[in-house]
Protein backbone atom coordinates (compact mmCIF):
# COMPACT_ATOMS: atom_id res chain seq x y z
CA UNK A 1 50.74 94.38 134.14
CA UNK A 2 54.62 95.11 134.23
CA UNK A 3 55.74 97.73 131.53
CA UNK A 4 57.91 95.21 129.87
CA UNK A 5 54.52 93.06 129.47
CA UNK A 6 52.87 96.34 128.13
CA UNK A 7 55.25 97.02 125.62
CA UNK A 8 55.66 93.28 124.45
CA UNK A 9 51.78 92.92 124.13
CA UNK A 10 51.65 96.65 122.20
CA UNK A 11 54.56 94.87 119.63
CA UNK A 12 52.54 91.89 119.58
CA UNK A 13 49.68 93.64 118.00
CA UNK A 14 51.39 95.60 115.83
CA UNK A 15 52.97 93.21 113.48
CA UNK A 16 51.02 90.31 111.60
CA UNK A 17 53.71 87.82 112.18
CA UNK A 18 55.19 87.40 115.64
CA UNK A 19 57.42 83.87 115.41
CA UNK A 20 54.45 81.55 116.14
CA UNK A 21 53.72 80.68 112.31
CA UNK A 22 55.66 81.15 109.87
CA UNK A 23 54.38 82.61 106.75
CA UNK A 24 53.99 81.18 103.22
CA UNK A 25 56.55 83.51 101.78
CA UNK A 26 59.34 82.91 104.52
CA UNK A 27 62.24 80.31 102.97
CA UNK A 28 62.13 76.95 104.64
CA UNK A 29 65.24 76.39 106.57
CA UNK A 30 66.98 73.59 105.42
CA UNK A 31 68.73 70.87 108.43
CA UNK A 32 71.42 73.13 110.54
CA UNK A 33 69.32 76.44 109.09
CA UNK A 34 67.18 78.85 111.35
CA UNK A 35 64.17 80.90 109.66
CA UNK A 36 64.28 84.41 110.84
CA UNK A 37 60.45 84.15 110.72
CA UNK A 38 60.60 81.70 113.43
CA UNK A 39 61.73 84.06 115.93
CA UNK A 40 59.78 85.41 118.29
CA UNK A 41 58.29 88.79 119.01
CA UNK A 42 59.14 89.68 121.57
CA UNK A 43 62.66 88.85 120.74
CA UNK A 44 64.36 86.03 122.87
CA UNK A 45 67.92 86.36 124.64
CA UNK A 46 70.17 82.91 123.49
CA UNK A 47 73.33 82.54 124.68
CA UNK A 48 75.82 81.70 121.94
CA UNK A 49 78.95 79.98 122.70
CA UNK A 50 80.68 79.59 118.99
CA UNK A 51 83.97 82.25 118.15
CA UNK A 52 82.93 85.82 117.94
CA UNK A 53 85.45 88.16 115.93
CA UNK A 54 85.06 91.58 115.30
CA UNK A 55 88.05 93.23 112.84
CA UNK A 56 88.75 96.70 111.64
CA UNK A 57 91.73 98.38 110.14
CA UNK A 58 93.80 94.77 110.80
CA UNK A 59 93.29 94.60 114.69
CA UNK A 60 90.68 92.10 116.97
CA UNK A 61 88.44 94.85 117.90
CA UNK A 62 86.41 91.47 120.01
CA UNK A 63 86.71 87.92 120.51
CA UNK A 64 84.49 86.09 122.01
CA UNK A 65 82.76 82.44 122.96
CA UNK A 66 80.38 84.07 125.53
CA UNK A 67 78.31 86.29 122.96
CA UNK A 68 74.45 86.66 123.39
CA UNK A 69 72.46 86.06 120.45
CA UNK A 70 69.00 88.40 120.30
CA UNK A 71 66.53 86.68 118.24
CA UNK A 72 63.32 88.88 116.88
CA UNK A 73 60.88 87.93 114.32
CA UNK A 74 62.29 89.05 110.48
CA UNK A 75 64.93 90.07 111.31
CA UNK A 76 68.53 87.76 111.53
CA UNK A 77 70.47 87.66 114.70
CA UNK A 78 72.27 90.62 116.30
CA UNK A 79 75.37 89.49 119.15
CA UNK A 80 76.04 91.30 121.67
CA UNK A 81 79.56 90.50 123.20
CA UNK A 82 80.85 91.19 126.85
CA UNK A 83 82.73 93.86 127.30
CA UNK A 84 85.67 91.36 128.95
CA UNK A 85 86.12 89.98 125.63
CA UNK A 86 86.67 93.62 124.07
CA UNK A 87 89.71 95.69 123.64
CA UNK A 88 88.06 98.61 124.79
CA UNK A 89 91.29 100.91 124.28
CA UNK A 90 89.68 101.17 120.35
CA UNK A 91 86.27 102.12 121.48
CA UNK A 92 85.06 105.81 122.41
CA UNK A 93 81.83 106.66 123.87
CA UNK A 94 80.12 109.42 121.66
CA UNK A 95 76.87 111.41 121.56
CA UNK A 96 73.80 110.33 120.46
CA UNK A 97 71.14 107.40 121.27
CA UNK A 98 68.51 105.92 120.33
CA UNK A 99 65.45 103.65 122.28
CA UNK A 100 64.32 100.17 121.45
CA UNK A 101 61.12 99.01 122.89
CA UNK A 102 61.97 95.74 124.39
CA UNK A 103 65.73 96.84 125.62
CA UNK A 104 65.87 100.12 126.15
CA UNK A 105 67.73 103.19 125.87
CA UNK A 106 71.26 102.34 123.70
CA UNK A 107 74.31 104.34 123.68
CA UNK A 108 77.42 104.56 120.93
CA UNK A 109 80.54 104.06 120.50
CA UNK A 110 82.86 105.07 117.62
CA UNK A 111 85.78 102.68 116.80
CA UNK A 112 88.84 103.92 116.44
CA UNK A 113 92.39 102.68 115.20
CA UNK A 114 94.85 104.79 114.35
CA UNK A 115 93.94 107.21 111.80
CA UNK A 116 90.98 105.24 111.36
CA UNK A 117 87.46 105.54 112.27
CA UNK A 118 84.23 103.71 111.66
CA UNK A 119 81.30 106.58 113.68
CA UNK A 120 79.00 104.95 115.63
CA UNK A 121 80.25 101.26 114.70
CA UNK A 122 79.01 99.70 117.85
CA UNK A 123 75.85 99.85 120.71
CA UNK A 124 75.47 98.99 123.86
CA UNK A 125 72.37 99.33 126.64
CA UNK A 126 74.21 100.30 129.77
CA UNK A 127 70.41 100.20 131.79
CA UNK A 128 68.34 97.99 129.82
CA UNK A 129 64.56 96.81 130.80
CA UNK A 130 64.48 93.99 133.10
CA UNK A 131 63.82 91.11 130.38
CA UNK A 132 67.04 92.42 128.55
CA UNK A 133 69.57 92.66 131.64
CA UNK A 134 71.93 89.76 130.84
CA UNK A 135 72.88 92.30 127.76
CA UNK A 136 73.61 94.75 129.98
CA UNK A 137 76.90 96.82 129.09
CA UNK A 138 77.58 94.15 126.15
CA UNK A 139 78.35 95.65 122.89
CA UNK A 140 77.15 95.04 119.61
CA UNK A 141 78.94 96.01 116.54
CA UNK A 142 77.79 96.76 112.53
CA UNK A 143 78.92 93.96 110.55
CA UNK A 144 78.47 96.83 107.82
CA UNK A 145 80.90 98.70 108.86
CA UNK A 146 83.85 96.18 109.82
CA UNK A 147 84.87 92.18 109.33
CA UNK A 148 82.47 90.11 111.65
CA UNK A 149 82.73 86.46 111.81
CA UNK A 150 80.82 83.65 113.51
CA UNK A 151 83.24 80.65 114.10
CA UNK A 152 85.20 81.93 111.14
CA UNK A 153 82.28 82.65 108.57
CA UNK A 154 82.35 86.29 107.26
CA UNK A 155 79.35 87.79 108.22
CA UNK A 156 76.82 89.09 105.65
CA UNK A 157 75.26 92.69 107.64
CA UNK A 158 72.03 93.44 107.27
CA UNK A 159 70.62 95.41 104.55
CA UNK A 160 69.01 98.41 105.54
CA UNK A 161 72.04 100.49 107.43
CA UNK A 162 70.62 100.91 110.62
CA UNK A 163 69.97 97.52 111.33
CA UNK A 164 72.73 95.08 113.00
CA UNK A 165 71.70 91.88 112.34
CA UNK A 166 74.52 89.44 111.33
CA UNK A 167 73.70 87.39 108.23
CA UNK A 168 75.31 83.66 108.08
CA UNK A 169 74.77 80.81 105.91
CA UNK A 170 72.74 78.96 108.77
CA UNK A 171 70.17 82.46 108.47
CA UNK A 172 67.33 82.33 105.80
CA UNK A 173 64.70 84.98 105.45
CA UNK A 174 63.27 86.89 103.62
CA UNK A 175 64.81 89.86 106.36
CA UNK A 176 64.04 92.68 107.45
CA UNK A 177 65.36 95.64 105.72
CA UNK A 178 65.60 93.96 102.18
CA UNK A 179 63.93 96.18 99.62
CA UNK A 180 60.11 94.70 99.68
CA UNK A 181 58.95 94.90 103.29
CA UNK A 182 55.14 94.67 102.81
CA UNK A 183 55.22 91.38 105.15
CA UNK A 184 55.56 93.44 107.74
């Protein structure tokens, strides 16, 4: 078995609720909604051709219509954006990382314009695990720390500060990261 199988099977039986039912306390998605409990774990690559738009400190930090959308059990989507469609010139590399068990090893990037900074604002797996590679250099950014918008809705980040999904109106949960995670 490929390590990429081990770790997804480890996940697997880890958490009670893995996408393939969801449970009785999840909100039904309404027509045009997705549940977050309807993801799967493992999560799923989907590739996401609405606008993108990252903002901070009045200048397109990204814009995009060839974003990735990872989809994981409980918790709402996180895009990842190519880094063709970023104006890199506002993004330094700095230290730190941190591991995910289905991608891999991510790096950070501060964003910087001007005089001003957000630390850490975005991600990006420059070697991820083979089921991840389409992601590969893409960067994702905290909606919680700057203006995000999916085809011009103003995303909603995702409680819990260290988590980067991006909340829209088309997202119901509960999610992961809001204050009563015992259905996990």
């Amino acid at each position: 078995m490929s390590n990429s199988k081990n770790r997804a099977e480890s996940g697997k039986s880890q958490w009670e609720y893995n996408g393939q039912k969801r449970p009785k306390f999840a909100i039904k998605p309404k027509e045009g909604q997705e549940s977050v409990w309807d993801y799967p774990r493992p999560p799923k690559i989907d590739s996401d051709d609405r606008e993108i738009l990252v903002i901070f400190a009045n200048k397109i930090i990204a814009r995009s219509t060839k974003a990735i959308r990872i989809l994981e059990t409980a918790s709402p989507p996180t895009f990842y954006i190519p880094p063709s469609d970023i104006n890199m010139k506002y993004l330094k590399k700095t230290t730190g990382e941190s591991k995910c068990e289905w991608k891999g090893e991510a790096i950070y990037w501060d964003i910087v314009v001007e005089n001003e900074k957000v630390e850490r604002g975005a991600w990006s797996y420059p070697k991820p695990f083979q089921d991840f590679y389409k992601i590969r250099s893409y960067l994702s950014f905290y909606p919680a720390k700057m203006d995000c918008y999916v085809n011009g809705e103003h995303v909603k980040p995702q409680p819990g500060g260290f988590y980067g999904g991006w909340i829209t109106k088309e997202i119901v949960g509960p999610v992961k990261g809001e204050s009563d995670e015992t259905y996990l």
